[in-house]
PDB file of N, CA and C in Angstrom:
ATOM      1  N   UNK A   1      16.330 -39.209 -55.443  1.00  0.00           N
ATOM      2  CA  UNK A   1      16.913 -39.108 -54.119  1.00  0.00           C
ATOM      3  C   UNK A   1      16.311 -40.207 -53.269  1.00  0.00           C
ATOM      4  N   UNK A   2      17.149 -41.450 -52.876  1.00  0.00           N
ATOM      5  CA  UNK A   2      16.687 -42.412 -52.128  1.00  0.00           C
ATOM      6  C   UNK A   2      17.462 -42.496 -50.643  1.00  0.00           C
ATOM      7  N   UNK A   3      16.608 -43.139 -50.042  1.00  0.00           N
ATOM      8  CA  UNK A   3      16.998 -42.522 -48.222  1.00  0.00           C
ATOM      9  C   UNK A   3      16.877 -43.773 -48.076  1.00  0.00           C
ATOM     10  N   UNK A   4      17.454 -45.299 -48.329  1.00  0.00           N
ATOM     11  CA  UNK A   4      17.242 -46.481 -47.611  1.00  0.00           C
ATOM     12  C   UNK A   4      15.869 -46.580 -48.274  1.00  0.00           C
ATOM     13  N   UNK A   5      14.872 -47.070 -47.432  1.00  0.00           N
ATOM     14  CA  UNK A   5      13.042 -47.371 -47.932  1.00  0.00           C
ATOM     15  C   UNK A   5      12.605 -46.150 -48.482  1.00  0.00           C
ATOM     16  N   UNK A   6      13.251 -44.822 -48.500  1.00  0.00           N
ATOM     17  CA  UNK A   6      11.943 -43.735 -48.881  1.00  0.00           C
ATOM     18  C   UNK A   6      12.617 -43.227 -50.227  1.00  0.00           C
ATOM     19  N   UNK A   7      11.571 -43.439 -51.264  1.00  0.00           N
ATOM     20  CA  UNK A   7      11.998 -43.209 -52.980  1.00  0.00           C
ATOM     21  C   UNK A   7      11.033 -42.527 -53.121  1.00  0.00           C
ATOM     22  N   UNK A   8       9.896 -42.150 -52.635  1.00  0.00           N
ATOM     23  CA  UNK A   8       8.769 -41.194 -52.994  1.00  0.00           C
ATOM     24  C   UNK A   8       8.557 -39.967 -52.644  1.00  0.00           C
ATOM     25  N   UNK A   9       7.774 -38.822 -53.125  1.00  0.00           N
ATOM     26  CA  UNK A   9       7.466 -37.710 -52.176  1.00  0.00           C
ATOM     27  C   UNK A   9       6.343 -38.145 -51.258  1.00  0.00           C
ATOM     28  N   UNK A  10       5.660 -39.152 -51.483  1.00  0.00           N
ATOM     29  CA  UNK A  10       4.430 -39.557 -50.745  1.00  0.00           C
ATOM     30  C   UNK A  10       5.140 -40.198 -49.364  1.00  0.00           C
ATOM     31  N   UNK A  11       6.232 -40.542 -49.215  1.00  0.00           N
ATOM     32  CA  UNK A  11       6.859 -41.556 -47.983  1.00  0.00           C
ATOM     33  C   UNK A  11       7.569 -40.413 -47.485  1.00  0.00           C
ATOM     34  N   UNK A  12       8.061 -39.703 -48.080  1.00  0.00           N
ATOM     35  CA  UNK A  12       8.902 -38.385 -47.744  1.00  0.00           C
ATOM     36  C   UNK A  12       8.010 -37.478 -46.798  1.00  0.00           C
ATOM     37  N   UNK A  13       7.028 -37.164 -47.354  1.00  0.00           N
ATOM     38  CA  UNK A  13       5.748 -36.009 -46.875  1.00  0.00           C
ATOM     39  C   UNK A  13       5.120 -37.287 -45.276  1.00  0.00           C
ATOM     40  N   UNK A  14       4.945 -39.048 -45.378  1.00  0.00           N
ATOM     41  CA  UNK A  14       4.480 -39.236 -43.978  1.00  0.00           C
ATOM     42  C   UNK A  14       5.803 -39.516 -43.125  1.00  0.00           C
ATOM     43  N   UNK A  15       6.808 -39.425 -43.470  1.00  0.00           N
ATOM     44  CA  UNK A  15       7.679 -39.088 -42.549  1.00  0.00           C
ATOM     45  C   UNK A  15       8.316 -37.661 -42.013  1.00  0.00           C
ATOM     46  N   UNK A  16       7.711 -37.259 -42.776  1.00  0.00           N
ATOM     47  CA  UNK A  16       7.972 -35.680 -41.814  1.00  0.00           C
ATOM     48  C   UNK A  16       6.836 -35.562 -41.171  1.00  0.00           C
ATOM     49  N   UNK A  17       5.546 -35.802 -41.604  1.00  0.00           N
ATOM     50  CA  UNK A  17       3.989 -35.503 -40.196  1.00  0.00           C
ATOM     51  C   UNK A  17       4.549 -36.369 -39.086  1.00  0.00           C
ATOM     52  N   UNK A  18       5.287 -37.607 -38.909  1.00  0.00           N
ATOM     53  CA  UNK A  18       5.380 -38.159 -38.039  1.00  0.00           C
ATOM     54  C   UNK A  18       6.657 -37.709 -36.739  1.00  0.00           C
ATOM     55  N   UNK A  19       7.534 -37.713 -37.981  1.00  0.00           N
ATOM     56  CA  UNK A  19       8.741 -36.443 -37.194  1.00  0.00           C
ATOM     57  C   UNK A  19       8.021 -34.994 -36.304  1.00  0.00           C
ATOM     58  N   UNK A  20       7.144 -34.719 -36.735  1.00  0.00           N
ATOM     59  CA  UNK A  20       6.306 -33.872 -36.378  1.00  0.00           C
ATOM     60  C   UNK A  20       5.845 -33.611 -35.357  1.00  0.00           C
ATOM     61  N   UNK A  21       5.353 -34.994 -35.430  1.00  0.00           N
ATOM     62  CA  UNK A  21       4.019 -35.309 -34.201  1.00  0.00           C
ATOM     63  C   UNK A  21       4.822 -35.593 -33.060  1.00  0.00           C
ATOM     64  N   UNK A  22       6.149 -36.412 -33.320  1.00  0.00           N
ATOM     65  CA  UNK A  22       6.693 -36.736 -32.342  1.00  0.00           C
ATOM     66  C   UNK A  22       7.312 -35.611 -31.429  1.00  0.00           C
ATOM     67  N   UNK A  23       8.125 -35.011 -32.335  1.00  0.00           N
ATOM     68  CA  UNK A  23       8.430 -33.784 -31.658  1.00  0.00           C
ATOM     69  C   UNK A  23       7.223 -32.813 -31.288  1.00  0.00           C
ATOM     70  N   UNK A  24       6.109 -32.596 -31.686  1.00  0.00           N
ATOM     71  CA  UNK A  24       4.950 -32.070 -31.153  1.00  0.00           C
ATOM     72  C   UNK A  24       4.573 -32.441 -29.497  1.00  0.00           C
ATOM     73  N   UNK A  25       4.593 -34.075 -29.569  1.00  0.00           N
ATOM     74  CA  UNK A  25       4.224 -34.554 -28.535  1.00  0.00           C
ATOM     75  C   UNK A  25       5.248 -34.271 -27.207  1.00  0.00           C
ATOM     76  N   UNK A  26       6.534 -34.762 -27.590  1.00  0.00           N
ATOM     77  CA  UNK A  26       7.440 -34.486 -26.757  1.00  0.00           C
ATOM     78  C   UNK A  26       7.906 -32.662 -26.047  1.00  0.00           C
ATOM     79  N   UNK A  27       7.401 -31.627 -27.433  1.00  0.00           N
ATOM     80  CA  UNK A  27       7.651 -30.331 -26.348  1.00  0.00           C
ATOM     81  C   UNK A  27       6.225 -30.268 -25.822  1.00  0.00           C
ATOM     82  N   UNK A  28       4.942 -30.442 -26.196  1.00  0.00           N
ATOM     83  CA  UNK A  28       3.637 -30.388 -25.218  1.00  0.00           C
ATOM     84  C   UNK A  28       4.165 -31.318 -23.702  1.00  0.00           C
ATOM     85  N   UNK A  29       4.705 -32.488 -24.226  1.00  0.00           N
ATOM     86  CA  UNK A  29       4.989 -33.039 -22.501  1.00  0.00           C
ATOM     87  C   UNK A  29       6.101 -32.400 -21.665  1.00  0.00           C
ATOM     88  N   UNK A  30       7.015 -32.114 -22.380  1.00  0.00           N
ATOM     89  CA  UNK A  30       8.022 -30.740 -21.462  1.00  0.00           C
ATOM     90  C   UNK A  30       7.777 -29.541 -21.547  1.00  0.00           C
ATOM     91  N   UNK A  31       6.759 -28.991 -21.847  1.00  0.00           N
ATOM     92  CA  UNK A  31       5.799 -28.135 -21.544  1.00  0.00           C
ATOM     93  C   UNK A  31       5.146 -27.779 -20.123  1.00  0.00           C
ATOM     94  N   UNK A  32       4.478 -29.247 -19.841  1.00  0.00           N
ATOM     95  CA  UNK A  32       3.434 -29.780 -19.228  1.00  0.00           C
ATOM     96  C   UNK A  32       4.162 -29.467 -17.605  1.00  0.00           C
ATOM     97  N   UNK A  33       5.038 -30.415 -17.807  1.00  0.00           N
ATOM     98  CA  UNK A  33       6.399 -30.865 -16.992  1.00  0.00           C
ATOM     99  C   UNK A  33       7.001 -29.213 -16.376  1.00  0.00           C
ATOM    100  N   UNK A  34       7.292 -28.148 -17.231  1.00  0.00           N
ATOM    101  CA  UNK A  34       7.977 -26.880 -17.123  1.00  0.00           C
ATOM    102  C   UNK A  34       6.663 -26.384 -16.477  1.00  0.00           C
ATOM    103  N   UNK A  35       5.340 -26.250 -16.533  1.00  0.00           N
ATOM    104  CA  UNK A  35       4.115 -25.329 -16.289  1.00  0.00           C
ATOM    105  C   UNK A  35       4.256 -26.376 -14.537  1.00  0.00           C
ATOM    106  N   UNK A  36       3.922 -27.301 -14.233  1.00  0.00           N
ATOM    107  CA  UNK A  36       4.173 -27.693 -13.265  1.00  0.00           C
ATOM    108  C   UNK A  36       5.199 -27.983 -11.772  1.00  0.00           C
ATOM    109  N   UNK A  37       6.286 -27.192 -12.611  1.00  0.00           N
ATOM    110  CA  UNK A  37       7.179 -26.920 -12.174  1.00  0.00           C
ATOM    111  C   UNK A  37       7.288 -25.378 -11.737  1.00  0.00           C
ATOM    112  N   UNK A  38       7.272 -24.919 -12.805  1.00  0.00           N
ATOM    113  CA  UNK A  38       6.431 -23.484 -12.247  1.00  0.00           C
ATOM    114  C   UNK A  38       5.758 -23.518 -11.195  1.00  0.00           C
ATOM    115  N   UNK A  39       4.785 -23.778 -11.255  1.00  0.00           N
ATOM    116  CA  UNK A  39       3.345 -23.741 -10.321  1.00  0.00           C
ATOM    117  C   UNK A  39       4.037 -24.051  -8.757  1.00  0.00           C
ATOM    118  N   UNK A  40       4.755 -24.980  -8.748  1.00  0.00           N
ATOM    119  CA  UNK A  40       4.900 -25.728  -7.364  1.00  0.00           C
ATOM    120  C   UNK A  40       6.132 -24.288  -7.205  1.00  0.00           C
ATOM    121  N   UNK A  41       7.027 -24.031  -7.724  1.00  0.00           N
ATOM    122  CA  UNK A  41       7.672 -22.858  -7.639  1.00  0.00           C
ATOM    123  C   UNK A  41       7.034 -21.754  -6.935  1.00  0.00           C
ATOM    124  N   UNK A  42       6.259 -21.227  -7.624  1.00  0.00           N
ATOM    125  CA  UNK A  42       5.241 -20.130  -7.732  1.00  0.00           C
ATOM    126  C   UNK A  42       4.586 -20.316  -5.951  1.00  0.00           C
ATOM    127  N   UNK A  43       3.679 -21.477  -5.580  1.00  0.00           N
ATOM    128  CA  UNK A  43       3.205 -21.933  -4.793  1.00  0.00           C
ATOM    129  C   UNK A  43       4.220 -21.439  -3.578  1.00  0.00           C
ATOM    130  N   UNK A  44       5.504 -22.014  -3.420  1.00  0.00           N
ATOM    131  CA  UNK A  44       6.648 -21.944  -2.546  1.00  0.00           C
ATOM    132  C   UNK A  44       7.313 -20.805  -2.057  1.00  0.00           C
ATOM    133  N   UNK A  45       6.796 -19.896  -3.005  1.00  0.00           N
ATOM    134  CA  UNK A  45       7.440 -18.413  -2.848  1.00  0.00           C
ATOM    135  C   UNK A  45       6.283 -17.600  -2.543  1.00  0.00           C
ATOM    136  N   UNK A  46       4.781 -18.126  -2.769  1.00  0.00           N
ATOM    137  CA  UNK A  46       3.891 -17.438  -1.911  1.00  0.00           C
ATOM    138  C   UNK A  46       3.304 -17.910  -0.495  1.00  0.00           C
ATOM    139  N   UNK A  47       3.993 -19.082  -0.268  1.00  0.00           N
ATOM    140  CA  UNK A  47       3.639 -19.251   1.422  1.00  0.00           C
ATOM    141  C   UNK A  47       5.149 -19.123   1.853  1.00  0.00           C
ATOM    142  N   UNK A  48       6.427 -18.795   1.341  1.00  0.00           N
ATOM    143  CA  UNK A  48       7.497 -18.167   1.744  1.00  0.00           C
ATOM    144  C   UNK A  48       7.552 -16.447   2.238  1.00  0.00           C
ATOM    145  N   UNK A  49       6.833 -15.701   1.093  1.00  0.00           N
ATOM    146  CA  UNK A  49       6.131 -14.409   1.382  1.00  0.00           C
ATOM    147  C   UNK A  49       5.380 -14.369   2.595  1.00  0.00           C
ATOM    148  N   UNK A  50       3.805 -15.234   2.393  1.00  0.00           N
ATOM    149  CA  UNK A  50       2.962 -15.005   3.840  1.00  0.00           C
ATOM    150  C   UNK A  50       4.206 -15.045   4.988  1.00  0.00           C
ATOM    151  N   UNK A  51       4.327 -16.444   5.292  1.00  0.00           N
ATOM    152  CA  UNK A  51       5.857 -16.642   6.316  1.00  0.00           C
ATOM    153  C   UNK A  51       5.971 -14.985   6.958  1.00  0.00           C
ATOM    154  N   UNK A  52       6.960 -14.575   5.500  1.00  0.00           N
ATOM    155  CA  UNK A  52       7.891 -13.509   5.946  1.00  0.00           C
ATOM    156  C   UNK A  52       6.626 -12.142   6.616  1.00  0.00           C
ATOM    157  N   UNK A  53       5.738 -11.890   6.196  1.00  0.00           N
ATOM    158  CA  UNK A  53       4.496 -11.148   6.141  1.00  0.00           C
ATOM    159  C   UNK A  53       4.029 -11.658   7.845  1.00  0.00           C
ATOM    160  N   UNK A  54       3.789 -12.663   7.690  1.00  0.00           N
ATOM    161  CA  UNK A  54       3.617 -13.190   8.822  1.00  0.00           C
ATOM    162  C   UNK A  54       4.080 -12.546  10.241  1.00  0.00           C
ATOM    163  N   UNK A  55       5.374 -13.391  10.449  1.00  0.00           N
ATOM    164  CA  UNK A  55       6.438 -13.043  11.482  1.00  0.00           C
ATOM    165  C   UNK A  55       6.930 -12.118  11.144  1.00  0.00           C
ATOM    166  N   UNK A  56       7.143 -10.800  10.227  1.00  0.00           N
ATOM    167  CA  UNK A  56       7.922  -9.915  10.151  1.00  0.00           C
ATOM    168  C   UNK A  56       7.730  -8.394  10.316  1.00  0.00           C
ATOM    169  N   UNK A  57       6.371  -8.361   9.101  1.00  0.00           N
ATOM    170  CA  UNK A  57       5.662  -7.033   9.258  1.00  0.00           C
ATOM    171  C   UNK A  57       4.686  -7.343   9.762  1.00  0.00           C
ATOM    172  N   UNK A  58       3.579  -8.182  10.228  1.00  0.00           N
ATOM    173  CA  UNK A  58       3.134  -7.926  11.167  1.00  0.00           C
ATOM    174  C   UNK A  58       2.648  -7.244  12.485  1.00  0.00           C
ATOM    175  N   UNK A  59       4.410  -7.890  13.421  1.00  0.00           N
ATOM    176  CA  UNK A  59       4.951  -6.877  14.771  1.00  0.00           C
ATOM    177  C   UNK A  59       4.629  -5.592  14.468  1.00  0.00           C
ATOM    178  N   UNK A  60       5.443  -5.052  13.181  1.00  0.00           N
ATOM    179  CA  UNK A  60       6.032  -3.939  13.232  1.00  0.00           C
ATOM    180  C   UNK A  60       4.984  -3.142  12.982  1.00  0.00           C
ATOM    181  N   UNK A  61       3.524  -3.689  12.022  1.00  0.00           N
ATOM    182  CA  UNK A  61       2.618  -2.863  11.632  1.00  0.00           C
ATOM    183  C   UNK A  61       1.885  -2.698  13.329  1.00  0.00           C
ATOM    184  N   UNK A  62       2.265  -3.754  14.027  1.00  0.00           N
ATOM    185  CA  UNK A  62       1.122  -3.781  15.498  1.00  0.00           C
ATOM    186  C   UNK A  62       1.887  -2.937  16.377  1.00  0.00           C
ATOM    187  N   UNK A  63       3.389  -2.415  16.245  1.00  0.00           N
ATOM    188  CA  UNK A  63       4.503  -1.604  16.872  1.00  0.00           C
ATOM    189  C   UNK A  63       3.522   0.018  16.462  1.00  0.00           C
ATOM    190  N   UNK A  64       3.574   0.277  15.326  1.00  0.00           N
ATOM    191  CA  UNK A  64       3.511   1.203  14.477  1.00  0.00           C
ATOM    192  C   UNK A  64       1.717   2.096  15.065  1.00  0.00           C
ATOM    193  N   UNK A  65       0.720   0.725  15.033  1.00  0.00           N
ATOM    194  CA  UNK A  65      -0.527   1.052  15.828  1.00  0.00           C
ATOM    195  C   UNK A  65      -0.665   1.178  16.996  1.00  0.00           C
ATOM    196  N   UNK A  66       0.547   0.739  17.859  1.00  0.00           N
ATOM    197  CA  UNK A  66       0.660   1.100  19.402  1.00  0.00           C
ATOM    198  C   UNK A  66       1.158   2.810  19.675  1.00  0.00           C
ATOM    199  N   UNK A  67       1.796   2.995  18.775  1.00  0.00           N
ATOM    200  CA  UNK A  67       3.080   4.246  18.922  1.00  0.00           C
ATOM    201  C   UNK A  67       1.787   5.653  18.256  1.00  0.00           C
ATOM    202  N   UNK A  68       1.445   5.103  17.423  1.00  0.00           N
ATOM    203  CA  UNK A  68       0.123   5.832  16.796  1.00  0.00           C
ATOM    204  C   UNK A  68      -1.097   6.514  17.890  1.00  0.00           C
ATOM    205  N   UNK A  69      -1.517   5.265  18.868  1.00  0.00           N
ATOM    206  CA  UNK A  69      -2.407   5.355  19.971  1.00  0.00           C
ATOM    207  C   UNK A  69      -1.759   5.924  20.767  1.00  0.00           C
ATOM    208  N   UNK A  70      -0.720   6.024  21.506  1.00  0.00           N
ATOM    209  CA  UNK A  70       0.447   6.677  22.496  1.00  0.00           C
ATOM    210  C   UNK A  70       0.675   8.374  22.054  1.00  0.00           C
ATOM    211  N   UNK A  71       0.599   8.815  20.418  1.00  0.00           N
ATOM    212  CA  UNK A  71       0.653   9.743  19.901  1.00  0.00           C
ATOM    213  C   UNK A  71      -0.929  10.577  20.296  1.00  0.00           C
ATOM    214  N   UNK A  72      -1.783   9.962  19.649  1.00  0.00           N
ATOM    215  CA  UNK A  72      -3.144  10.597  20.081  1.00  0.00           C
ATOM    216  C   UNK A  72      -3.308  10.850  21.664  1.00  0.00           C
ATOM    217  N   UNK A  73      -2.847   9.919  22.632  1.00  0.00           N
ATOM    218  CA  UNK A  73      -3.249  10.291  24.040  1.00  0.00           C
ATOM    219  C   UNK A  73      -2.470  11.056  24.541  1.00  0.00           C
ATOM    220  N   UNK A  74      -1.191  11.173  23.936  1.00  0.00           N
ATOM    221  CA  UNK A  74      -0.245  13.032  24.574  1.00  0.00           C
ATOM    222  C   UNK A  74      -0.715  14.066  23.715  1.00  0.00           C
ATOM    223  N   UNK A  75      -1.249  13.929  22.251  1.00  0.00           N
ATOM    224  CA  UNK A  75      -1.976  15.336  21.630  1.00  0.00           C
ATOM    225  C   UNK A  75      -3.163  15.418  22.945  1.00  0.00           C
ATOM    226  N   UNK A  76      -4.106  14.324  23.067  1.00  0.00           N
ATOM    227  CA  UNK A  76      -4.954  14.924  24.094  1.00  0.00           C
ATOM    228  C   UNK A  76      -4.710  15.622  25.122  1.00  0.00           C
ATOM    229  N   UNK A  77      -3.717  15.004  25.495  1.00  0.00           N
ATOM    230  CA  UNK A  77      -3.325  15.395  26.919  1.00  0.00           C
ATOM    231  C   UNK A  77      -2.343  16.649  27.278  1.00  0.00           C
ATOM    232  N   UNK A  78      -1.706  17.013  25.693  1.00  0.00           N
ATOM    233  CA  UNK A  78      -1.451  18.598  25.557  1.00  0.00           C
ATOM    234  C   UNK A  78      -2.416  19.267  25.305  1.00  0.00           C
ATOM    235  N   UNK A  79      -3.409  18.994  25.125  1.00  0.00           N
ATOM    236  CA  UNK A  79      -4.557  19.999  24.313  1.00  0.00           C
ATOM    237  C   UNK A  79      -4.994  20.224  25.464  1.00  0.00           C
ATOM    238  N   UNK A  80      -5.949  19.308  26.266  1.00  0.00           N
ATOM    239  CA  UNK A  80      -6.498  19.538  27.721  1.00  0.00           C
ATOM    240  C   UNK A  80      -5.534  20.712  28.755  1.00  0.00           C
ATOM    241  N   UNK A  81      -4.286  20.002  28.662  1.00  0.00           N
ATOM    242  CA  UNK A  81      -3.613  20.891  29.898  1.00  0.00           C
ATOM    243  C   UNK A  81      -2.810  21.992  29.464  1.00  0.00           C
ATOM    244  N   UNK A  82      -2.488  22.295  28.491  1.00  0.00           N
ATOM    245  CA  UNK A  82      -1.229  23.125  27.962  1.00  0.00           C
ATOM    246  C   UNK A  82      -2.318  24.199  26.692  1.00  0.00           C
ATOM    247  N   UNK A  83      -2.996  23.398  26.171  1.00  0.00           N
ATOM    248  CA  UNK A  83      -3.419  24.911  25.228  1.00  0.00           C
ATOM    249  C   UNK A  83      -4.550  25.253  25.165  1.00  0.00           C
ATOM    250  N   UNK A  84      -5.569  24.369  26.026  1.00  0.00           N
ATOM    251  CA  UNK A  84      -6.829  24.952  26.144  1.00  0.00           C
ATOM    252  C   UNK A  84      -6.835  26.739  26.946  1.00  0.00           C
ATOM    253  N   UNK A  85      -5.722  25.850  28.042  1.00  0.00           N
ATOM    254  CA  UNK A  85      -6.236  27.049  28.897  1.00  0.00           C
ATOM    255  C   UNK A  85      -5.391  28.691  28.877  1.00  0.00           C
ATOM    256  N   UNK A  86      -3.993  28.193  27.819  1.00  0.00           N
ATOM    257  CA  UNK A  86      -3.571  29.503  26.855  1.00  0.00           C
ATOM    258  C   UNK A  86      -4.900  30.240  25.831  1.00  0.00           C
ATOM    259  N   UNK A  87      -5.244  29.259  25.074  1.00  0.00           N
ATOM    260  CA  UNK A  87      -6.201  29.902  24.211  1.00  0.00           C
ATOM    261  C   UNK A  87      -7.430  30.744  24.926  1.00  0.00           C
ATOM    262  N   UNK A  88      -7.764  30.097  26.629  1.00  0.00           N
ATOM    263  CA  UNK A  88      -9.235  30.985  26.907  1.00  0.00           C
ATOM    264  C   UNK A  88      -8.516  32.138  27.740  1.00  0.00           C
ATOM    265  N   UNK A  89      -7.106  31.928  28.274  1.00  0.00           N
ATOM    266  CA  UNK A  89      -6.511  33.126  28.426  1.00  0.00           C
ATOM    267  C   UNK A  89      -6.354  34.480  27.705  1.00  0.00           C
ATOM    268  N   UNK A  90      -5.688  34.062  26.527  1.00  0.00           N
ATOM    269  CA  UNK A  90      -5.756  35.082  25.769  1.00  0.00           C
ATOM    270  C   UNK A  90      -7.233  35.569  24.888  1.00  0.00           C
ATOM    271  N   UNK A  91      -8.273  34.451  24.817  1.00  0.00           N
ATOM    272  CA  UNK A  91      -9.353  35.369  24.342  1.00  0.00           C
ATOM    273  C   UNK A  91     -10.175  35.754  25.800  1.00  0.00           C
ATOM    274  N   UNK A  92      -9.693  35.698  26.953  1.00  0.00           N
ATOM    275  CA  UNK A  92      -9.960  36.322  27.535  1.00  0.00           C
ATOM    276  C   UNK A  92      -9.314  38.083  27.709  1.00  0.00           C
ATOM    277  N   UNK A  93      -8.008  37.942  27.300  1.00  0.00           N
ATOM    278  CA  UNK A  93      -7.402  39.067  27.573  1.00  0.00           C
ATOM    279  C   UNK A  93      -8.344  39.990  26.207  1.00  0.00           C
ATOM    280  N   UNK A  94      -8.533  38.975  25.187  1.00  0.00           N
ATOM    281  CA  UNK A  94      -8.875  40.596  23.838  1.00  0.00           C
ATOM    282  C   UNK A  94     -10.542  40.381  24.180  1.00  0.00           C
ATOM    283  N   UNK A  95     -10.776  39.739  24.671  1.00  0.00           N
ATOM    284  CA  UNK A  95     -12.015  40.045  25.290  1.00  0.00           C
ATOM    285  C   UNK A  95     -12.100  41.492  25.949  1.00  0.00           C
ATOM    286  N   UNK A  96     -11.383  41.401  27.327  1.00  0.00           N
ATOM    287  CA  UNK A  96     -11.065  42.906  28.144  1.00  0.00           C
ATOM    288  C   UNK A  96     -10.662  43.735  27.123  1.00  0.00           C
ATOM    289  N   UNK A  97      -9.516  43.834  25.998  1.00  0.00           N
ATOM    290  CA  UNK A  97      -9.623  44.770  25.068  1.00  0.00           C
ATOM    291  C   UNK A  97     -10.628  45.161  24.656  1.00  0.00           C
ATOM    292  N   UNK A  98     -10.880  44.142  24.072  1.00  0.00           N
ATOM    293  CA  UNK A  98     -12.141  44.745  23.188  1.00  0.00           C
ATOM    294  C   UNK A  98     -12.873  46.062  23.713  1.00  0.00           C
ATOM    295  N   UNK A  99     -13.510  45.312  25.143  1.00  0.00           N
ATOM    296  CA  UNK A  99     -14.103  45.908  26.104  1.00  0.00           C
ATOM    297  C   UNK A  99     -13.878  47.305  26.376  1.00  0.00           C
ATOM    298  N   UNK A 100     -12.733  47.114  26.670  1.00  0.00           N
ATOM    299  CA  UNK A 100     -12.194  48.957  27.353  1.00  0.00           C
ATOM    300  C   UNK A 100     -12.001  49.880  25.617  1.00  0.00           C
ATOM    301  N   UNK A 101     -11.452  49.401  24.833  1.00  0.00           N
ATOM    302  CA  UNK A 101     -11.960  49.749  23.591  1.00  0.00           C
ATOM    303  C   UNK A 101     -13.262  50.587  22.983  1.00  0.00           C
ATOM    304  N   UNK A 102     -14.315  49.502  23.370  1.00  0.00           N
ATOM    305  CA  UNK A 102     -15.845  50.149  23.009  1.00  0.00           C
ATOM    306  C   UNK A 102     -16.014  50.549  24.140  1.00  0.00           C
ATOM    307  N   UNK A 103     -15.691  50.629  25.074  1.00  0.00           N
ATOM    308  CA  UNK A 103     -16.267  51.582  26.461  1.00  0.00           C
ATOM    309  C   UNK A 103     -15.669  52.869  26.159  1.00  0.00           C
ATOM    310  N   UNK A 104     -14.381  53.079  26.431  1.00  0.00           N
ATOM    311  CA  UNK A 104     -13.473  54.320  25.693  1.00  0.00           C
ATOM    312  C   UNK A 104     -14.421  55.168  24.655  1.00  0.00           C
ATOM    313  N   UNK A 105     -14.581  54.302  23.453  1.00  0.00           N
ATOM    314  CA  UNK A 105     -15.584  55.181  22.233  1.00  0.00           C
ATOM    315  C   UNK A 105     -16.683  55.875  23.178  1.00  0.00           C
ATOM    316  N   UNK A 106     -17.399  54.727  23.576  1.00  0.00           N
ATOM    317  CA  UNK A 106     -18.781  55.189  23.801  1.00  0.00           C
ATOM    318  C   UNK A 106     -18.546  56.333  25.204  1.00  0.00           C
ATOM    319  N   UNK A 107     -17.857  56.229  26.227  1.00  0.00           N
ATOM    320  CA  UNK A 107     -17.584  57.013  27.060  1.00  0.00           C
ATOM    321  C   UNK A 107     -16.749  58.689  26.074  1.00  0.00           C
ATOM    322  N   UNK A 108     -16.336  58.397  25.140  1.00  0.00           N
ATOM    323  CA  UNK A 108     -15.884  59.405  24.173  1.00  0.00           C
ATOM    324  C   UNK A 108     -17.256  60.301  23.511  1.00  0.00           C
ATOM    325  N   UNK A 109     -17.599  59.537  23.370  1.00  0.00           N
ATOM    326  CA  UNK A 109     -19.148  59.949  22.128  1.00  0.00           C
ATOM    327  C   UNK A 109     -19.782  60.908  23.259  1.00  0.00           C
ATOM    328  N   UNK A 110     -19.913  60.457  24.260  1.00  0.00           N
ATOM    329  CA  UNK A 110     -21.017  61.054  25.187  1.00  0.00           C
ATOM    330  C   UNK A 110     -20.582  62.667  26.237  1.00  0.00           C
ATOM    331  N   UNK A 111     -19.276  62.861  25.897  1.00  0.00           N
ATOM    332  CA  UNK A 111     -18.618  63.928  26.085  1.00  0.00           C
ATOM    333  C   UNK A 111     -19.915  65.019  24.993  1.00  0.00           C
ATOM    334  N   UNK A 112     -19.694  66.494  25.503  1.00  0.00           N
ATOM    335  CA  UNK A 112     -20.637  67.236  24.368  1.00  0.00           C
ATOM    336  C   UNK A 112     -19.313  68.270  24.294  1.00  0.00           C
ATOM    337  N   UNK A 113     -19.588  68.691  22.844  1.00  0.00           N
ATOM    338  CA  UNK A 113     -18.292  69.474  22.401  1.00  0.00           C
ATOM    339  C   UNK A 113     -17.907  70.952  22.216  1.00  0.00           C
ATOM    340  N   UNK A 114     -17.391  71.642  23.206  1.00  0.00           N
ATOM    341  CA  UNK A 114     -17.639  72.881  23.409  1.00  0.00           C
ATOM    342  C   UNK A 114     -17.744  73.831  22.174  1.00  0.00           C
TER     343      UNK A 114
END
């Protein structure tokens, strides 16, 4: 089997390492080329993200911590005016229960029984 110059397996076998190498060399450099391309990709879509992160959620997280603080100062400000002074009301009232309760007994007990 003759190919033009190659009649040997010895010319046969360094033309395929070289076919080889070449094509070796050439996908390592579009390799190289594709990984760098990537990268600058990659790069573009994470200061496109910050960007959006940036100007977007940001506000809304600083909206979200305003509305949060506005929430805590009307719980305070129901607690102070609206249920403190229900709650010492009514343990004032079972307070007086209580009271007339164990007075009742003990005013009971002290009766003597004909």
């Amino acid at each position: 089997m003759e190919l033009g110059y190659i009649d040997t397996p010895e010319e046969w076998r360094d033309l395929f390492i070289m076919m080889y190498m070449v094509a070796g060399t050439l996908l390592f450099l579009i390799g190289i080329i594709l990984a760098l391309v990537s990268g600058f990709l990659g790069v573009n879509v994470l200061n496109r993200v910050r960007s959006i992160l940036k100007h977007n959620v940001q506000p809304a997280a600083q909206n979200v911590k305003e509305t949060t603080e506005n929430v805590k100062g009307t719980v305070a400000f129901v607690s102070d005016n609206a249920v403190k002074p229900v709650v010492k009301a009514y343990g004032v009232a079972a307070g007086a229960r209580r009271f007339v309760g164990v007075a009742s007994k003990v005013a009971g007990r002290g009766k003597k029984e004909q």
